[in-house]
C-alpha atoms as a PDB file:
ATOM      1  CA  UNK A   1      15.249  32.618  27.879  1.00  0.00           C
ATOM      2  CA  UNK A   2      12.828  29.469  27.609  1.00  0.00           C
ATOM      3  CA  UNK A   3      13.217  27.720  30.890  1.00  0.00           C
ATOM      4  CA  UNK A   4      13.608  23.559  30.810  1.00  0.00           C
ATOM      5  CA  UNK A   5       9.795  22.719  30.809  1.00  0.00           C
ATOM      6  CA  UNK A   6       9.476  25.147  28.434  1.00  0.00           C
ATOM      7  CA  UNK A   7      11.667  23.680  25.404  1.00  0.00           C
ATOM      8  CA  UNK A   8      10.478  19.751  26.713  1.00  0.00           C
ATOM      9  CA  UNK A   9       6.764  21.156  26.056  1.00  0.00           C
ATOM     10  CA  UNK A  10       8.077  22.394  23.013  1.00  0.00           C
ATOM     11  CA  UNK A  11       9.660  18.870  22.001  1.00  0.00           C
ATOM     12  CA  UNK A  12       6.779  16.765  23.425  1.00  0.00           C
ATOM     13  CA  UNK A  13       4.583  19.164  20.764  1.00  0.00           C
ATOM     14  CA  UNK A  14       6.797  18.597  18.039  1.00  0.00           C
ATOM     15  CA  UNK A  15       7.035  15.095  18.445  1.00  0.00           C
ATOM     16  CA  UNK A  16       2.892  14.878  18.722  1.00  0.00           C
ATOM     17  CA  UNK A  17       2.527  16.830  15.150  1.00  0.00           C
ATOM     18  CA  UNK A  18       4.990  13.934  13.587  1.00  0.00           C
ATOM     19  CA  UNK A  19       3.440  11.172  14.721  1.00  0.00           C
ATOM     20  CA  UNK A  20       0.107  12.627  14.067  1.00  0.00           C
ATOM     21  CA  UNK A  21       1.342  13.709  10.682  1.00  0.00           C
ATOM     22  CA  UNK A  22       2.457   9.991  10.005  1.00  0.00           C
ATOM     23  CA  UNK A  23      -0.720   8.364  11.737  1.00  0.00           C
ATOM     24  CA  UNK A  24      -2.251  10.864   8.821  1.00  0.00           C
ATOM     25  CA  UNK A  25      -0.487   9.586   6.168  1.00  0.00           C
ATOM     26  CA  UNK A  26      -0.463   5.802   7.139  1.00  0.00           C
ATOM     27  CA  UNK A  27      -4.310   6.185   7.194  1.00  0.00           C
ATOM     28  CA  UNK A  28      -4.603   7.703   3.590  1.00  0.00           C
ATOM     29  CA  UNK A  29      -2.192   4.544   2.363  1.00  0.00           C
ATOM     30  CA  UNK A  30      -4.306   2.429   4.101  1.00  0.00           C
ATOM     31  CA  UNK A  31      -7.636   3.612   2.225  1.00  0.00           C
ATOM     32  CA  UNK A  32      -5.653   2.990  -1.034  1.00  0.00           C
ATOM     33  CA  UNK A  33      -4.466  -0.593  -0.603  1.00  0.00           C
ATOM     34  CA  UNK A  34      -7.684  -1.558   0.885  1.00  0.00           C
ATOM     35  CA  UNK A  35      -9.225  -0.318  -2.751  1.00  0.00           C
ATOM     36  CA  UNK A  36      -6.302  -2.229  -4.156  1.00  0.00           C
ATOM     37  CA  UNK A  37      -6.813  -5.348  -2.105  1.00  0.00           C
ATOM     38  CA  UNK A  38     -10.720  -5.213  -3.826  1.00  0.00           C
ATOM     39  CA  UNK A  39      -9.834  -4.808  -7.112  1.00  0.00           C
ATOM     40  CA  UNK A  40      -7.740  -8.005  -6.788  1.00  0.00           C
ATOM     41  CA  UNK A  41      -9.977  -9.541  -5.279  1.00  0.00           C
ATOM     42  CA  UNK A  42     -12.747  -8.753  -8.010  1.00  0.00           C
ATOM     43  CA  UNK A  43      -9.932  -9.772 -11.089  1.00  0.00           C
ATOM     44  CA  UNK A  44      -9.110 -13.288  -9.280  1.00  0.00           C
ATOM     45  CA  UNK A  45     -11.391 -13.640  -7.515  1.00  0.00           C
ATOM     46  CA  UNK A  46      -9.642 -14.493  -4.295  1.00  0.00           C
ATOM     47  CA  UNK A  47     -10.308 -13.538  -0.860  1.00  0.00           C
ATOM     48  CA  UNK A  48      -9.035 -10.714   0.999  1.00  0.00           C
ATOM     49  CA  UNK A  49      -6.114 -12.617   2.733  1.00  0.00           C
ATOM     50  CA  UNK A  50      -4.824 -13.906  -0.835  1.00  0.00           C
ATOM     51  CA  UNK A  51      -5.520 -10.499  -2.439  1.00  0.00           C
ATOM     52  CA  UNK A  52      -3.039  -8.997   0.370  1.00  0.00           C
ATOM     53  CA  UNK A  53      -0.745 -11.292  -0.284  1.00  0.00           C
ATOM     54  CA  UNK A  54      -0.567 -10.863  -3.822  1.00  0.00           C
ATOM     55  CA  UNK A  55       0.046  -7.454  -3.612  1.00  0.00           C
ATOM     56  CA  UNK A  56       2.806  -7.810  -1.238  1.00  0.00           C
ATOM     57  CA  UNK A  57       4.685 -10.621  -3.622  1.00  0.00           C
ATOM     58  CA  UNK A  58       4.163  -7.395  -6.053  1.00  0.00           C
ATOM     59  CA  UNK A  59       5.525  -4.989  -4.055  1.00  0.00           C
ATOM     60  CA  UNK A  60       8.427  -6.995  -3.097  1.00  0.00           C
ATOM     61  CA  UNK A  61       9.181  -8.379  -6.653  1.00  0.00           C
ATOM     62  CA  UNK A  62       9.395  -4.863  -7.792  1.00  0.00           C
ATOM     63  CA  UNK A  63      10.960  -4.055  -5.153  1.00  0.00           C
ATOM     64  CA  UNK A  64       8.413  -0.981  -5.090  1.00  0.00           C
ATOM     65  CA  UNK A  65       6.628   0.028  -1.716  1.00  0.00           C
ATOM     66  CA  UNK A  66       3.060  -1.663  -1.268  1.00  0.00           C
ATOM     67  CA  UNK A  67       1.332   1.873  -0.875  1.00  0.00           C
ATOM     68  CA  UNK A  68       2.816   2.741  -4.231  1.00  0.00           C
ATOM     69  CA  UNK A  69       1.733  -0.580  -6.049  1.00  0.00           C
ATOM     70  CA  UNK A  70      -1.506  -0.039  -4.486  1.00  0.00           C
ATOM     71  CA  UNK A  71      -1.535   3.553  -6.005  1.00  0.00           C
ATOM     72  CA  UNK A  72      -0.451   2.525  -9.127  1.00  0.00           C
ATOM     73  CA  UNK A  73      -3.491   0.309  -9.806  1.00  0.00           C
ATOM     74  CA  UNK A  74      -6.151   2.356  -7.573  1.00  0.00           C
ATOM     75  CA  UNK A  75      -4.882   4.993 -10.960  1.00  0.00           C
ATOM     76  CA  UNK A  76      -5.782   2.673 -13.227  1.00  0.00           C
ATOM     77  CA  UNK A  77      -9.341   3.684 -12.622  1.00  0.00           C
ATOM     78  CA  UNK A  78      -8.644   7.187 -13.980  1.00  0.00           C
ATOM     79  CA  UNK A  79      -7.098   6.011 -17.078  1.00  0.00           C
ATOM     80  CA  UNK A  80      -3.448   6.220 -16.127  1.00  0.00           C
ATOM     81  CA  UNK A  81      -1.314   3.033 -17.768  1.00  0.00           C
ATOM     82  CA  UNK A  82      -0.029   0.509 -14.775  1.00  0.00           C
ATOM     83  CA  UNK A  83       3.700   0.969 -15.041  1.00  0.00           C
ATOM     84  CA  UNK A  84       5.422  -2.154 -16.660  1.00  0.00           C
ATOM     85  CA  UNK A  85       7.361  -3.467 -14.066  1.00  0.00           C
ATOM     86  CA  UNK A  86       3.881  -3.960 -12.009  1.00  0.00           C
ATOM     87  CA  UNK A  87       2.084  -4.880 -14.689  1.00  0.00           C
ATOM     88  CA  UNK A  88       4.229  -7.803 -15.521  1.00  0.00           C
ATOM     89  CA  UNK A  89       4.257  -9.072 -11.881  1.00  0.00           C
ATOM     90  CA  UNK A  90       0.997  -8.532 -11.496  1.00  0.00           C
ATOM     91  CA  UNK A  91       0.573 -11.011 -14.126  1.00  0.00           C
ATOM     92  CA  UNK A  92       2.971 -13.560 -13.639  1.00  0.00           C
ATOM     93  CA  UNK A  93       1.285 -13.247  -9.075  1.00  0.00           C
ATOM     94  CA  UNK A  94      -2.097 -13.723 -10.462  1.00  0.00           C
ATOM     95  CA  UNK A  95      -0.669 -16.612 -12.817  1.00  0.00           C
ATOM     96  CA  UNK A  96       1.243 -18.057  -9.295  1.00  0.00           C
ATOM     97  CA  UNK A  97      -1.978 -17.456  -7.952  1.00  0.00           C
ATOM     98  CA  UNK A  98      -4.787 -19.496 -10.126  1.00  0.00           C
ATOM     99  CA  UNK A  99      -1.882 -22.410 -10.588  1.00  0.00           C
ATOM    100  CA  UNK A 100      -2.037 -22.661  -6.364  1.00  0.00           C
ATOM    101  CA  UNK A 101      -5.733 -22.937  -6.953  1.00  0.00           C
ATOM    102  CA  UNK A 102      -5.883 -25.612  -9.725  1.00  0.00           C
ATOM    103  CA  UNK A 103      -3.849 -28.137  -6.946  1.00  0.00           C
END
């Protein structure tokens, strides 16, 4: 029979491979709206604070996480369509956004 250190080792080590596991993944969506965050930046142009922002007014418009919006257009550069419902808010944010700048 495990003794009491025993099974909190065993909980301390499955806690670690979670949180690593999630430190893993929150890395890897962090690569892809960083490439995201450029390529708004390069169809604005804007800078990188206004091309984060964008993307978040996407996300929450759509009501679609921000790693997936990010996704979605990162595919764009392998030929896969941008699903409507981003693709129209991504137009109508990057409309919002030039009308800020003509003020």
């Amino acid at each position: 029979m495990p003794s009491a250190g025993d099974a909190a080792l065993l909980a301390e080590i499955v806690e670690l491979r979670t949180r690593n596991e999630q430190l893993g993944q929150a890395l890897a969506s962090r690569a892809v709206i960083d490439q995201a965050r450029g390529m708004v930046m390069a169809l604005a142009p804007c800078s990188s604070e206004r091309a984060w922002d964008l993307l978040v007014d996407v996300s929450q418009h759509c009501n679609i996480k921000l790693r997936d919006v990010a996704a979605a257009l990162v595919a764009t550069t392998k030929d896969q369509t941008l699903p409507e419902p981003i693709q129209g808010e991504l137009r109508r944010a990057l409309r919002r956004l030039h009308a800020a700048d003509r003020r």
